[in-house]
Structures are given as C-alpha cells and as structure tokens.
C-alpha atoms as a PDB file:
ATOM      1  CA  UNK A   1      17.845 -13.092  -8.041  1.00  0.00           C
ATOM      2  CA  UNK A   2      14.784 -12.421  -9.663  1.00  0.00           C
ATOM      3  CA  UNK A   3      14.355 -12.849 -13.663  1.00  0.00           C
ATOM      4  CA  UNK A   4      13.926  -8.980 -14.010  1.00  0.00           C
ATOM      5  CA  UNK A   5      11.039  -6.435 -15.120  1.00  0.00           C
ATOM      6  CA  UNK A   6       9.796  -4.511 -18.009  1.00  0.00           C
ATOM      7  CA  UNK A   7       8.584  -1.139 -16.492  1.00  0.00           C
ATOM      8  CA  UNK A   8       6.413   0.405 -19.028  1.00  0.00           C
ATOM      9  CA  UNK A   9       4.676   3.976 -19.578  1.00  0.00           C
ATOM     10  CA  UNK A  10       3.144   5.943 -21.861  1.00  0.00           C
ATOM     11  CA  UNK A  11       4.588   9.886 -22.182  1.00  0.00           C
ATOM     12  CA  UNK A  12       1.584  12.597 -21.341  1.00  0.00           C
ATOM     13  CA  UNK A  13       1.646  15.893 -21.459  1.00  0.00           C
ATOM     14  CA  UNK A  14       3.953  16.213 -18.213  1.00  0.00           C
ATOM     15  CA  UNK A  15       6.614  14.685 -19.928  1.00  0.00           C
ATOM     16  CA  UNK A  16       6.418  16.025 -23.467  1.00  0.00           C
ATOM     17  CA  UNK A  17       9.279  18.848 -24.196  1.00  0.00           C
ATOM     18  CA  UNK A  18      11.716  16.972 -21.963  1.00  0.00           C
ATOM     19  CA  UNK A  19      14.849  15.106 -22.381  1.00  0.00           C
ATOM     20  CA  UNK A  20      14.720  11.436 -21.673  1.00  0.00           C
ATOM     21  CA  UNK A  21      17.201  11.683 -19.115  1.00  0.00           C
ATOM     22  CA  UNK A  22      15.145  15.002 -17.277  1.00  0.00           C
ATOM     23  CA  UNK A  23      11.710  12.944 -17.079  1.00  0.00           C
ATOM     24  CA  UNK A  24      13.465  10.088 -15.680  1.00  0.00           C
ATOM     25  CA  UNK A  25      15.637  11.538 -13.250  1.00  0.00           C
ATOM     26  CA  UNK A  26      12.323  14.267 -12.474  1.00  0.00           C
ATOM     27  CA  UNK A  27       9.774  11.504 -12.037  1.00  0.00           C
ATOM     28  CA  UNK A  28      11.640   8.511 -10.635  1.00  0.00           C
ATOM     29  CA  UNK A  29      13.596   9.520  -7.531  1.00  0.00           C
ATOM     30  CA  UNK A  30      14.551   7.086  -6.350  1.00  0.00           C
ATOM     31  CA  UNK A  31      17.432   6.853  -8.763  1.00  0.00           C
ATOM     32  CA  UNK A  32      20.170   9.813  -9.343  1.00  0.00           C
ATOM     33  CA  UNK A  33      20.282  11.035 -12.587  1.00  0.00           C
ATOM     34  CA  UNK A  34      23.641   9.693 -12.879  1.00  0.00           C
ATOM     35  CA  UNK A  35      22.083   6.461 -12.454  1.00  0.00           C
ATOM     36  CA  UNK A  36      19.553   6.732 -15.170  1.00  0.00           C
ATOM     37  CA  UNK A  37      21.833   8.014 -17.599  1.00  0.00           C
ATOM     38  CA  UNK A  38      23.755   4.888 -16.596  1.00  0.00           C
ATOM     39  CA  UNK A  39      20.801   3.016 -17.701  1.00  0.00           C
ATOM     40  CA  UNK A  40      20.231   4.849 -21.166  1.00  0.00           C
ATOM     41  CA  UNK A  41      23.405   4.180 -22.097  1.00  0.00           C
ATOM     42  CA  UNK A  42      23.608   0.304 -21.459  1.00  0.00           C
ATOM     43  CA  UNK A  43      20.563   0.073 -23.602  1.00  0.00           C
ATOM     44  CA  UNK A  44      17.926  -0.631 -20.364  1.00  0.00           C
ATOM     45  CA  UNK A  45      16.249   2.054 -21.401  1.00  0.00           C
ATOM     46  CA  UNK A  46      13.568   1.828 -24.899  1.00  0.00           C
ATOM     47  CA  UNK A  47      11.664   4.788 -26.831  1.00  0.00           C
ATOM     48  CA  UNK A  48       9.189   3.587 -29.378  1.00  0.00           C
ATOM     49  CA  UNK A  49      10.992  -0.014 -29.243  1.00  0.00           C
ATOM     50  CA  UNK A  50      14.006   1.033 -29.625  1.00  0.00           C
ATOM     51  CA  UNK A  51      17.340   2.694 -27.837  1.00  0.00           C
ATOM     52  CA  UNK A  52      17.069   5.189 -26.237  1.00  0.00           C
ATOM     53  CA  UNK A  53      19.338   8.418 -26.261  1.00  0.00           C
ATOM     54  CA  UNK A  54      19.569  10.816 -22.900  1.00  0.00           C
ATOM     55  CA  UNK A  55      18.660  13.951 -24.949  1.00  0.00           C
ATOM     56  CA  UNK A  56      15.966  12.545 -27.167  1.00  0.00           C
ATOM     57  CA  UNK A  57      12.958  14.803 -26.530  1.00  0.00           C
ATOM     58  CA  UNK A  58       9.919  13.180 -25.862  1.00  0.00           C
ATOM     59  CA  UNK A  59       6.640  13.811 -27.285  1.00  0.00           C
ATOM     60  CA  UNK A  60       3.094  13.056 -26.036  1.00  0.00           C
ATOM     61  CA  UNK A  61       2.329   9.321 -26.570  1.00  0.00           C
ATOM     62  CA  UNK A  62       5.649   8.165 -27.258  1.00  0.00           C
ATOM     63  CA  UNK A  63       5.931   4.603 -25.339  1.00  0.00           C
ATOM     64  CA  UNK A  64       8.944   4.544 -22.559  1.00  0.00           C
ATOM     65  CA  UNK A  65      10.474   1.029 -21.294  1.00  0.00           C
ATOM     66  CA  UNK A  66      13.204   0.330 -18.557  1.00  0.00           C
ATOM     67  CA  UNK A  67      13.969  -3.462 -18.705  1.00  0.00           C
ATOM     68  CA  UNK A  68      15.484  -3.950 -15.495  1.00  0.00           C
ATOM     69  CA  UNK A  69      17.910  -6.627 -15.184  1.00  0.00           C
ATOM     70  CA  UNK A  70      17.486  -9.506 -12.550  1.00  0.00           C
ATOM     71  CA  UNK A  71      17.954  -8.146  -9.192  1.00  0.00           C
ATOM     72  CA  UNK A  72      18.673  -9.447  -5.169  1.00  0.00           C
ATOM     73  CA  UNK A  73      15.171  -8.517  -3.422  1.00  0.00           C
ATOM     74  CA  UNK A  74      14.893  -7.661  -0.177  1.00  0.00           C
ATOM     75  CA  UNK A  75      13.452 -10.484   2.415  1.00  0.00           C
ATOM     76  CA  UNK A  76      10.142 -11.187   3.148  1.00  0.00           C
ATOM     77  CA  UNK A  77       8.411 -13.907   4.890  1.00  0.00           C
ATOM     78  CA  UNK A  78       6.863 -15.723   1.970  1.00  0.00           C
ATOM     79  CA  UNK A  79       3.836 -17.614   2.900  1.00  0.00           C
ATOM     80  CA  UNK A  80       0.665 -17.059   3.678  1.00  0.00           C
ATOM     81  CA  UNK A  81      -3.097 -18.490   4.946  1.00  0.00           C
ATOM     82  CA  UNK A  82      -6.282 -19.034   3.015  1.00  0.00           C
ATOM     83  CA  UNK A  83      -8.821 -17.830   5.341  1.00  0.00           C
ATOM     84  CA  UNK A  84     -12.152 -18.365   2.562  1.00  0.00           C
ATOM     85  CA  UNK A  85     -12.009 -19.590  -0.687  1.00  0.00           C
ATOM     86  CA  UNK A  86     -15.315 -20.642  -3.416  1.00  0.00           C
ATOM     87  CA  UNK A  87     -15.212 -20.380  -6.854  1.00  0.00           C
ATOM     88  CA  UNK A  88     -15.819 -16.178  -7.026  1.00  0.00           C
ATOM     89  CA  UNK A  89     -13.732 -15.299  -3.793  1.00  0.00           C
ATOM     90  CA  UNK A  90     -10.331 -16.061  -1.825  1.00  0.00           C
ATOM     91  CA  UNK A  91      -9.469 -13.986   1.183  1.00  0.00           C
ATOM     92  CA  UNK A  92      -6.072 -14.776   2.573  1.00  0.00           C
ATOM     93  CA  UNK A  93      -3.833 -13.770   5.762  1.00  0.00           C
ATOM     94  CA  UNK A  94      -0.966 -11.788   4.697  1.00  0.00           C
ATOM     95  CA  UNK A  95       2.017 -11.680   7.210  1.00  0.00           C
ATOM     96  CA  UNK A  96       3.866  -8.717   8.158  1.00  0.00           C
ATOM     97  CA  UNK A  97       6.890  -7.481   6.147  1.00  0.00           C
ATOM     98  CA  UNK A  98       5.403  -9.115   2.996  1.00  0.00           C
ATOM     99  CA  UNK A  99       4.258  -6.529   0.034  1.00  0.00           C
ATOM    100  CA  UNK A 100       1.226  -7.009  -1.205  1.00  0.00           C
ATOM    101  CA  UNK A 101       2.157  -6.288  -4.641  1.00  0.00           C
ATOM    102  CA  UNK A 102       4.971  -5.263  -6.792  1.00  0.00           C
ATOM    103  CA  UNK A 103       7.057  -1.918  -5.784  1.00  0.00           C
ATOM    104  CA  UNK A 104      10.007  -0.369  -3.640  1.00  0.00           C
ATOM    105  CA  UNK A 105      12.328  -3.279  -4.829  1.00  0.00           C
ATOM    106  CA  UNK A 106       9.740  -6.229  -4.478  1.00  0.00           C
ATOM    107  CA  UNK A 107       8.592  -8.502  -7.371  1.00  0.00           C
ATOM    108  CA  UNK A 108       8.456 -12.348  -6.672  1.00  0.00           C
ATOM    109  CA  UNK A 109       8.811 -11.372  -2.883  1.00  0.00           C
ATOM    110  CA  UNK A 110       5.124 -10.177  -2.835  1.00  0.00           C
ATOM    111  CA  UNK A 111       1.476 -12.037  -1.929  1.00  0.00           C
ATOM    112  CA  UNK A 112       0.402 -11.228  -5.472  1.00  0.00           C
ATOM    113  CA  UNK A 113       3.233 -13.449  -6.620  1.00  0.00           C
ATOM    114  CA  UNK A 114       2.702 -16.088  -4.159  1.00  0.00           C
ATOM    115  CA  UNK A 115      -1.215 -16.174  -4.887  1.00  0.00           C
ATOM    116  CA  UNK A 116      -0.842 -16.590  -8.133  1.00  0.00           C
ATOM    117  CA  UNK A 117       1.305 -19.696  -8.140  1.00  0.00           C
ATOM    118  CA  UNK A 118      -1.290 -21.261  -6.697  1.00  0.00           C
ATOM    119  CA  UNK A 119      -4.218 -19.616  -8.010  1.00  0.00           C
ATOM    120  CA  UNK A 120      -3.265 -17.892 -11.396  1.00  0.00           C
ATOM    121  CA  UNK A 121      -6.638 -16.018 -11.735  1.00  0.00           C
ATOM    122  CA  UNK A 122      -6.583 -14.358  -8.214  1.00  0.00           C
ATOM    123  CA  UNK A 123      -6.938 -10.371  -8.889  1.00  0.00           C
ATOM    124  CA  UNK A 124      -6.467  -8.216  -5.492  1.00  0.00           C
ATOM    125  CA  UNK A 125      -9.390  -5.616  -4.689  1.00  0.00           C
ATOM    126  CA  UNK A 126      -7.614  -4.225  -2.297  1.00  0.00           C
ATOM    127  CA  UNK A 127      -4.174  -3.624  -1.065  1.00  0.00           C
ATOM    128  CA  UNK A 128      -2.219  -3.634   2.873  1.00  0.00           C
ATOM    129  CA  UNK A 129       0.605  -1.790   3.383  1.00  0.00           C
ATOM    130  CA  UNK A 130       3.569  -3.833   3.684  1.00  0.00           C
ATOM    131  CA  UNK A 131       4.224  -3.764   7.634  1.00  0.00           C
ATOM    132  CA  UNK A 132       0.798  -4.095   7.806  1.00  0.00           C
ATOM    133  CA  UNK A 133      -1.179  -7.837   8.332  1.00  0.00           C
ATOM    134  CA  UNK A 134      -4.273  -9.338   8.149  1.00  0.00           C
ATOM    135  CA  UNK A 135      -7.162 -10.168   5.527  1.00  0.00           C
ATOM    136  CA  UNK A 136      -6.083  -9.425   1.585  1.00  0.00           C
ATOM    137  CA  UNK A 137      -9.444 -10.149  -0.334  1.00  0.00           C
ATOM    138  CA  UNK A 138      -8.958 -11.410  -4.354  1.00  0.00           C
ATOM    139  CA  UNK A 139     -11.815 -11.698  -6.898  1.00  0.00           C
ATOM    140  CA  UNK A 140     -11.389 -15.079  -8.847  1.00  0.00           C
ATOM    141  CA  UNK A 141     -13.598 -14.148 -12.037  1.00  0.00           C
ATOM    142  CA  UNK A 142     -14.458 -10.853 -13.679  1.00  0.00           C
ATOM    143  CA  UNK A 143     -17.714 -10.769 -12.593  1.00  0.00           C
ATOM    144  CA  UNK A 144     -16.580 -10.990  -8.878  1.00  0.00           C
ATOM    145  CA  UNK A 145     -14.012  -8.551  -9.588  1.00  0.00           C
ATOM    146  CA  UNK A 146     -16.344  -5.838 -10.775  1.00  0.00           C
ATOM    147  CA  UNK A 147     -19.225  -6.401  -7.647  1.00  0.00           C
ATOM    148  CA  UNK A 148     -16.697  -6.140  -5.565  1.00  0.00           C
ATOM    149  CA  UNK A 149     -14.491  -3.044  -6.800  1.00  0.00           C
ATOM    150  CA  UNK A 150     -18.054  -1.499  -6.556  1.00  0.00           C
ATOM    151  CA  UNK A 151     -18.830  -2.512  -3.434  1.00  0.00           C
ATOM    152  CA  UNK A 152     -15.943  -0.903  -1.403  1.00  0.00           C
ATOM    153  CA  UNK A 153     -16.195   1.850  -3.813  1.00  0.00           C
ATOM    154  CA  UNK A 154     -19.856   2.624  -2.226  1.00  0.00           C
ATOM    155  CA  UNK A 155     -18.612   1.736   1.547  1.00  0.00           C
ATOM    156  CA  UNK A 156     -20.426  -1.490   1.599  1.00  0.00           C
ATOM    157  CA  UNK A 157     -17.497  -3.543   3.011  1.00  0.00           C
ATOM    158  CA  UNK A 158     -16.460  -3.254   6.839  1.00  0.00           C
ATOM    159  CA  UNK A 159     -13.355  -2.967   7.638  1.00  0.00           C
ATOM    160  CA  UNK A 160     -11.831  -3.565  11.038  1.00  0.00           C
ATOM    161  CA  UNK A 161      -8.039  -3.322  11.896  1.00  0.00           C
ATOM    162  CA  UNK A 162      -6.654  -3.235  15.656  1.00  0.00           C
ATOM    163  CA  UNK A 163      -3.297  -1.152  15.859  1.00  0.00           C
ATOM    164  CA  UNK A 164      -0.659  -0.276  18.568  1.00  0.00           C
ATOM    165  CA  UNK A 165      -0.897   3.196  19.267  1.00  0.00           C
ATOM    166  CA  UNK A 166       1.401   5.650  21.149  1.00  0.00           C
ATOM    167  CA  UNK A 167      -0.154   7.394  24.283  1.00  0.00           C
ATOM    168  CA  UNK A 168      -3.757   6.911  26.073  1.00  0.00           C
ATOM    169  CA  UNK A 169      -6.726   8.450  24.002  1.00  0.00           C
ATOM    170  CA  UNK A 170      -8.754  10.764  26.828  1.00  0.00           C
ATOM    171  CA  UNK A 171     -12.267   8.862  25.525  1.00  0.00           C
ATOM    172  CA  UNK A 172     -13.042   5.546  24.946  1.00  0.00           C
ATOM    173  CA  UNK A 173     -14.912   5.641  21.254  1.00  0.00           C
ATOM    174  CA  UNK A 174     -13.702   8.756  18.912  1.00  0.00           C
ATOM    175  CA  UNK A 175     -14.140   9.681  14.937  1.00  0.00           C
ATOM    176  CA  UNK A 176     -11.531  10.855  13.442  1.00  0.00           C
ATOM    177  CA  UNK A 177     -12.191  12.929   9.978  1.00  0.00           C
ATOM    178  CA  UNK A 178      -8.575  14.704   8.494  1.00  0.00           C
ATOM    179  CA  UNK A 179      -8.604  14.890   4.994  1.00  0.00           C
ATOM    180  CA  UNK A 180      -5.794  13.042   3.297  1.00  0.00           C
ATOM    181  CA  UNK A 181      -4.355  14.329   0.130  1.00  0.00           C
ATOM    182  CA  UNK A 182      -0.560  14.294  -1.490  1.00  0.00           C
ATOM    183  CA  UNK A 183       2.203  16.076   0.036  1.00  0.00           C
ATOM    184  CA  UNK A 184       5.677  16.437  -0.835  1.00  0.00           C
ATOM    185  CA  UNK A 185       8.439  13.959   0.138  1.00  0.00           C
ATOM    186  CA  UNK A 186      11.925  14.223  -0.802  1.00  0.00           C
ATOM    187  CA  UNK A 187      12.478  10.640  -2.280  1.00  0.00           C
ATOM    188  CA  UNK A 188       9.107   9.909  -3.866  1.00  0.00           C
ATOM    189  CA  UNK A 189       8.031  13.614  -5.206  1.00  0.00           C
ATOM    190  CA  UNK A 190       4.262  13.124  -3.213  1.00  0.00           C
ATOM    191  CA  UNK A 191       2.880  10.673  -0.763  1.00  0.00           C
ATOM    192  CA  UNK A 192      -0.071  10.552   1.424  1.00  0.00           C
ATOM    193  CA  UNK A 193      -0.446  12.336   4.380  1.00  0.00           C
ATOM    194  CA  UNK A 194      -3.226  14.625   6.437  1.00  0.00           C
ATOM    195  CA  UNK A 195      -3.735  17.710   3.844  1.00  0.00           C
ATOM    196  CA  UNK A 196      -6.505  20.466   4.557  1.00  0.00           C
ATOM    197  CA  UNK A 197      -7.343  19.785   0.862  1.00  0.00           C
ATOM    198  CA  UNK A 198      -7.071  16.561   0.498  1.00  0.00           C
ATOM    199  CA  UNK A 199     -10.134  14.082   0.027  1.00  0.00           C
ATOM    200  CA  UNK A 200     -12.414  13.598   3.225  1.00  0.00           C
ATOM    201  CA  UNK A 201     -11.853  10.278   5.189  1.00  0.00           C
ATOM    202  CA  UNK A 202     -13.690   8.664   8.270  1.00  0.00           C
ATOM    203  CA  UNK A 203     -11.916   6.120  11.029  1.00  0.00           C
ATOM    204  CA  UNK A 204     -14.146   4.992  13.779  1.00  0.00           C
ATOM    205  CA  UNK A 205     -11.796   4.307  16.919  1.00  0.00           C
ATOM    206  CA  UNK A 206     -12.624   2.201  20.432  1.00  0.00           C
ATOM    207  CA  UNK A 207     -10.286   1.637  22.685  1.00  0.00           C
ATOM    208  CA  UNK A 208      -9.661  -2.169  23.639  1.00  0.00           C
ATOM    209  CA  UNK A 209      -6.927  -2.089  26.463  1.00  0.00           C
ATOM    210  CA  UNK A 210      -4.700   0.938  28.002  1.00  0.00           C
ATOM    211  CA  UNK A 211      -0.716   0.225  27.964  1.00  0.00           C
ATOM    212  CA  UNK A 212       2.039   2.056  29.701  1.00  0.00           C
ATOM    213  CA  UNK A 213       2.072   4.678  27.049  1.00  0.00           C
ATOM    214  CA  UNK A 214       0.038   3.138  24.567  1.00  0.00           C
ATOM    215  CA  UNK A 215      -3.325   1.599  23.961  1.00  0.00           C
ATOM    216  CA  UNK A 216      -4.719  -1.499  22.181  1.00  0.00           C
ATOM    217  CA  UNK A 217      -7.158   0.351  19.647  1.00  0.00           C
ATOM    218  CA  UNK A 218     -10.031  -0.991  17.425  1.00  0.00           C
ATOM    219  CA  UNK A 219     -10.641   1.058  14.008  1.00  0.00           C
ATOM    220  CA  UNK A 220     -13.132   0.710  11.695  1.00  0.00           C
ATOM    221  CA  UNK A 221     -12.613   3.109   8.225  1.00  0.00           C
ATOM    222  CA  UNK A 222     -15.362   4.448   6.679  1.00  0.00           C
ATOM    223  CA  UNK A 223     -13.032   5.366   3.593  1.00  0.00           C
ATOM    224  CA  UNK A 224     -10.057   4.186   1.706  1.00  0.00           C
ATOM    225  CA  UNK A 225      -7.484   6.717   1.748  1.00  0.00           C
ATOM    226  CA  UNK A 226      -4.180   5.456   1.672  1.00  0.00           C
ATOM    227  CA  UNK A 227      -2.550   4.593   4.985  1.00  0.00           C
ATOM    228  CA  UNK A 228      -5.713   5.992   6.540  1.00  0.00           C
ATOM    229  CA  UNK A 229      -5.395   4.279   9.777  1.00  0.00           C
ATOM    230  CA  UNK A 230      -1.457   5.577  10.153  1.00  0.00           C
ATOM    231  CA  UNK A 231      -2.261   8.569   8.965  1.00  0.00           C
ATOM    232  CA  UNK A 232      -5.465   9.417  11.455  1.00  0.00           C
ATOM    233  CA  UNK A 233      -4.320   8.098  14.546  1.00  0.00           C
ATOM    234  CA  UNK A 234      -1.112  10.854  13.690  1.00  0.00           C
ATOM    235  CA  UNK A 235      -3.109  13.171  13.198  1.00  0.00           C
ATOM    236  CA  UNK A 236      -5.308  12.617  16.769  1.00  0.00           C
ATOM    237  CA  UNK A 237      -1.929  12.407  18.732  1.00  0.00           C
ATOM    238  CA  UNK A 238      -1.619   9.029  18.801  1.00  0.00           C
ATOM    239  CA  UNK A 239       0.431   8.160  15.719  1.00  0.00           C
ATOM    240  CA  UNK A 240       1.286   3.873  15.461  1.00  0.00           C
ATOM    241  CA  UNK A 241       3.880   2.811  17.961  1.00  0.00           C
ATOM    242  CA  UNK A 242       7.362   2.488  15.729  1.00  0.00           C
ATOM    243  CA  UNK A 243       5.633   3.942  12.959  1.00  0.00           C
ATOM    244  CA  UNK A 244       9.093   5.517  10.771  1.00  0.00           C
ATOM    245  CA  UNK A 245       7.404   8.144   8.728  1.00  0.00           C
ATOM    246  CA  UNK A 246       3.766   9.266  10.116  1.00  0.00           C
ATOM    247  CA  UNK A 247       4.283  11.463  13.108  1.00  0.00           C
ATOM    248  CA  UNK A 248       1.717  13.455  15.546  1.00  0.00           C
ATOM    249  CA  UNK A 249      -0.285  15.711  13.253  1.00  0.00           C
ATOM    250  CA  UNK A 250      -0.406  13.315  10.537  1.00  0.00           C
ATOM    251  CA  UNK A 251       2.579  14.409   8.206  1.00  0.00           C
ATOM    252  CA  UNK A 252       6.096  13.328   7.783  1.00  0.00           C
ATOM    253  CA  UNK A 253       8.579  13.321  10.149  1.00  0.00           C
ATOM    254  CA  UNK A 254      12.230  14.879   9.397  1.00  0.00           C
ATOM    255  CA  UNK A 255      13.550  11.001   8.371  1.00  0.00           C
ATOM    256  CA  UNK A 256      13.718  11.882   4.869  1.00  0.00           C
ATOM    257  CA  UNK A 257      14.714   8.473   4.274  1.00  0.00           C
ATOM    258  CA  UNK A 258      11.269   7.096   5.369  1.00  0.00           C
ATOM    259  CA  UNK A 259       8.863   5.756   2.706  1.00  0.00           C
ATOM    260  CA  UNK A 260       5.169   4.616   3.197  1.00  0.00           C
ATOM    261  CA  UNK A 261       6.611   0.671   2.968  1.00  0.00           C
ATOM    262  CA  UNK A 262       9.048   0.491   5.147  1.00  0.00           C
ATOM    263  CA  UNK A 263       7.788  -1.914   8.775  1.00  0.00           C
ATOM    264  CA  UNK A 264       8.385  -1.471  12.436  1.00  0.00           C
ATOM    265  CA  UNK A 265       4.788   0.045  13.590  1.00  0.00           C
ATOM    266  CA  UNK A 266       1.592  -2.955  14.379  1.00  0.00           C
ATOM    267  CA  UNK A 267      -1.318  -3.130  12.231  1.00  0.00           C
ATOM    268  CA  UNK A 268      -3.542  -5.649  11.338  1.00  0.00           C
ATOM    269  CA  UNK A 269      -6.537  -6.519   9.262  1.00  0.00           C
ATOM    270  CA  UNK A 270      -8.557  -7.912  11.594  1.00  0.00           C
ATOM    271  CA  UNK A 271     -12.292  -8.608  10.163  1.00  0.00           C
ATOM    272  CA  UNK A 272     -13.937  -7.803   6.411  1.00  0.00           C
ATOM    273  CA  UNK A 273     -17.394  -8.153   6.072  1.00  0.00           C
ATOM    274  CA  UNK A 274     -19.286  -8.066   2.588  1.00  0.00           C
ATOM    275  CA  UNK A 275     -21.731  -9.519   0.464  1.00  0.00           C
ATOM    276  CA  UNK A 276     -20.904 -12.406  -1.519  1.00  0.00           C
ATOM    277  CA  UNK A 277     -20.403 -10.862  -5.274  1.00  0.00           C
ATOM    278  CA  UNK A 278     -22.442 -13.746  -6.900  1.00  0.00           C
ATOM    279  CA  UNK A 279     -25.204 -15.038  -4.111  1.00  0.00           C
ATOM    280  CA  UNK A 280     -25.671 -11.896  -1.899  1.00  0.00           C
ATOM    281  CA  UNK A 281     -25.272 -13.975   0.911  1.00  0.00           C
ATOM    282  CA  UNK A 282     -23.534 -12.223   3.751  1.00  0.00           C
ATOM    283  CA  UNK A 283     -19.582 -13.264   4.420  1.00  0.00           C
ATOM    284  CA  UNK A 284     -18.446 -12.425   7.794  1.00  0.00           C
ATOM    285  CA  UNK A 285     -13.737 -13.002   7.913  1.00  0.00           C
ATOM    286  CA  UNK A 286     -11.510 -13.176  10.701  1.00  0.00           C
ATOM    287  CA  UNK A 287      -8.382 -13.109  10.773  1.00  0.00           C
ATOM    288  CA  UNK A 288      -6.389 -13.703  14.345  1.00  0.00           C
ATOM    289  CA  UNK A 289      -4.697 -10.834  15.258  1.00  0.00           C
ATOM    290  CA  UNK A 290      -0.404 -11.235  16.301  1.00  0.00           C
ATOM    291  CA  UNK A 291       0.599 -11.531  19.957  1.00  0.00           C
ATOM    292  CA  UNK A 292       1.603  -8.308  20.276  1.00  0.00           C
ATOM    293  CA  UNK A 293      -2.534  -6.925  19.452  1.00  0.00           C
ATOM    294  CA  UNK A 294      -4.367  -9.309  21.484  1.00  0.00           C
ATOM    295  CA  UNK A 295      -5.665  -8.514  24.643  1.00  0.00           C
ATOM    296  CA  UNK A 296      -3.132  -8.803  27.830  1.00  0.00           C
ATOM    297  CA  UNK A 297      -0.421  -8.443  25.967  1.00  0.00           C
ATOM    298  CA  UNK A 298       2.545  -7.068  27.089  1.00  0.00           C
END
C-alpha cells in the first residue's frame, strides 16, 4: 500500500454550471459515477477546503481535491541504471513495465519516485511510455532544466529508438509524416492517435534485420508527439508487434479496454544526443537495447 494522493484542480470554464458529481463522473472515466458519488459522500472529495456535496454547482476558479486513500499498486520492476550523471544532468535506463511518472494507478511504483530517493532534485524533460525502455533524461538544476526543455522544444536533441514491428517494410529507409492529434476513446474521453488535423510529426525509419513477419527497425523522430513511434509505424502498416491499442492505420483498435500504458509491444530508447545545458559540449548516450531488439535475435 501506498500512503495515498491529493489530486488537485482548479474549475475552468468547462466545468462551471455543473454538479460536482457531473464534472467528475464527465471528466474522469475511469470511475462510474456511482463510484464518485461514493467518494463525495465519504468526504474524499473537497470544494474550497471543505466537503463536498454531489449537487454543489461549481463555479469558475473554485479549487477541487480528491484525497485518495492508500491504495495496492500494480507491479513494476523497480530499479533502474544511471547511464550519465554531472552536476546539471542524469540520464538513466528505465526498464520495461515501469511508469515513468505518476498515472493509471502508479505512484511510488514509478522512475520519478525511484529517482528521487536518490536524487531529490532530479526533474524529468521528457517522458517513455510505460512498456517502453531505454534513456529517461532529468535536469538537476533550473538552469539545466530550462536549456534543455528548449532544446527538444527546437529539435536539437536526437532521438533514436529500435522497435519490433509487424510485417516487412517494401524499402529499406522511409519517412513517415501522419499528423497526430486527439481522438476519442471510450475510457479516457481523448488520446493520441493519427488525426488528419492533428499537429505534424516526422519519424525517420531504417530497417536493421527482416524477421518472419516482422522486422528489427531503427527510428529516429523528428518531433514529440505522443506515442509517435507506435502511432507511425500503425499508420505505415507496420504497427509494434503486441502493441494492445495502436492498430494498422494508426488509430484504435476495437479493445475498448486498451489504454496508451498498458505493455506487451518492444520499444526502446536506444541513443539521445544533445548539448550539454551548461558547457555546450556535445553528449553522445547509449543505452543497450533488450535481447529481443538486438541483432540475430530470434
């Protein structure tokens, strides 16, 4: 058991005019309503600091706090590697199955958590999907912190993954360019997926090694998106071997019960390469790859 959370928001003009119970139930699906109105009435549930009531209307502003009780997370392997570490930076090898921060459940079961037992400063500047592994960079001062968000924010970092992918791509080196934008999911109200109007993205692929039915592939991104890589290689035809939710075309499939975090496809964080935040000296990580992406595999 964990020692619980205090899940805190401020109401905006979405929410004002509604019940307490109706923006609940309406923006967190992942509860019934009966189970919110479960926790209004045992007091989880705070309005302005105090209890609240299921048909209180909100208002603009107001402040909104569930204080979740203690709760059984779900496993996760809890370690980790420290791949580069100096008084500004500390890149570290997440393992698959481990979140890399809070969300779906997780709270001490995340890297963030672990990280910071060790190394209480440590803010992540960027994020892996939890069955994804590999290289999870963290800014040690506020300084860092802010050349770096800028930095990937401008596409100066590289970023190479290797990923199992279904079928055999016809070339050997392809671009891939779907947009990716929100699209509706029964669970979570939107996630991302390939969306004509979404925001434009860029993977690089190369093909490393042909399987029976799938292929080793290299990809660089070019862009951020969320669950870019899963996303594009969908939407090529060649969506991530066990992937549960991105299927060819690069939308949902019909498991409604799939969310972006749940494991079972192979993706890794391979190499980051960036200038160092405080010397401008260039920083070149690695990060070895699991058996099942290296070369001869089977």
């Amino acid at each position: 058991m964990n020692g619980g959370y205090e899940y805190r928001e401020r109401i905006d003009q979405r929410g004002s005019g509604l019940t307490v119970l109706a923006w609940l139930s309406r923006s967190y699906r992942h509860s019934s309503e009966d189970e919110w109105r479960y926790r209004v009435e045992t007091g989880e549930i705070l309005l302005n600091g105090l209890k609240a009531q299921s048909d209180t209307v909100l208002k603009a502003g107001e402040g909104l706090i569930w204080r979740r009780p203690p709760w059984e997370e779900p496993d996760a392997p809890l370690s980790y590697a420290v791949l580069f570490e100096d008084e500004d930076l500390l890149a570290v090898a997440k393992p698959r199955g481990l979140p890399t921060v809070p969300g779906g459940g997780f709270l001490d079961h995340t890297l963030l958590t672990l990280v910071r037992k060790r190394t209480p400063e440590a803010s992540p500047i960027h994020r892996l999907g939890r069955g994804t592994s590999g290289i999870v960079l963290f800014a040690r001062t506020a300084r860092a912190r802010s050349a770096l968000c800028a930095a990937f924010r401008r596409s100066e970092v590289l970023k190479s993954y290797r990923a199992l992918a279904s079928g055999i791509p016809a070339l050997e080196r392809f671009p891939i360019r779907t947009h990716i934008g929100p699209v509706p999911h029964p669970l979570l109200g939107t996630i991302h997926a390939a969306s004509p109007g979404g925001k434009r993205a860029l993977s690089l692929v190369t093909v490393l090694e042909r399987r029976t039915d799938a292929s080793l592939l290299a990809v660089r991104i070019e862009t951020g998106r969320p669950h870019q890589i899963r996303i594009h290689l969908a939407s090529a035809g060649h969506p991530l071997v066990g992937d549960p939710l991105y299927v060819e075309g690069g939308g949902i499939g019909e498991a409604e019960a799939a969310l972006p975090g749940d494991s079972g496809y192979f993706l890794h964080a391979e190499r980051l390469c960036l200038r160092h935040p405080a010397t401008g000296a260039p920083i070149d990580i690695w990060c070895s790859p699991p058996p099942e992406l290296r070369l001869g595999a089977k």
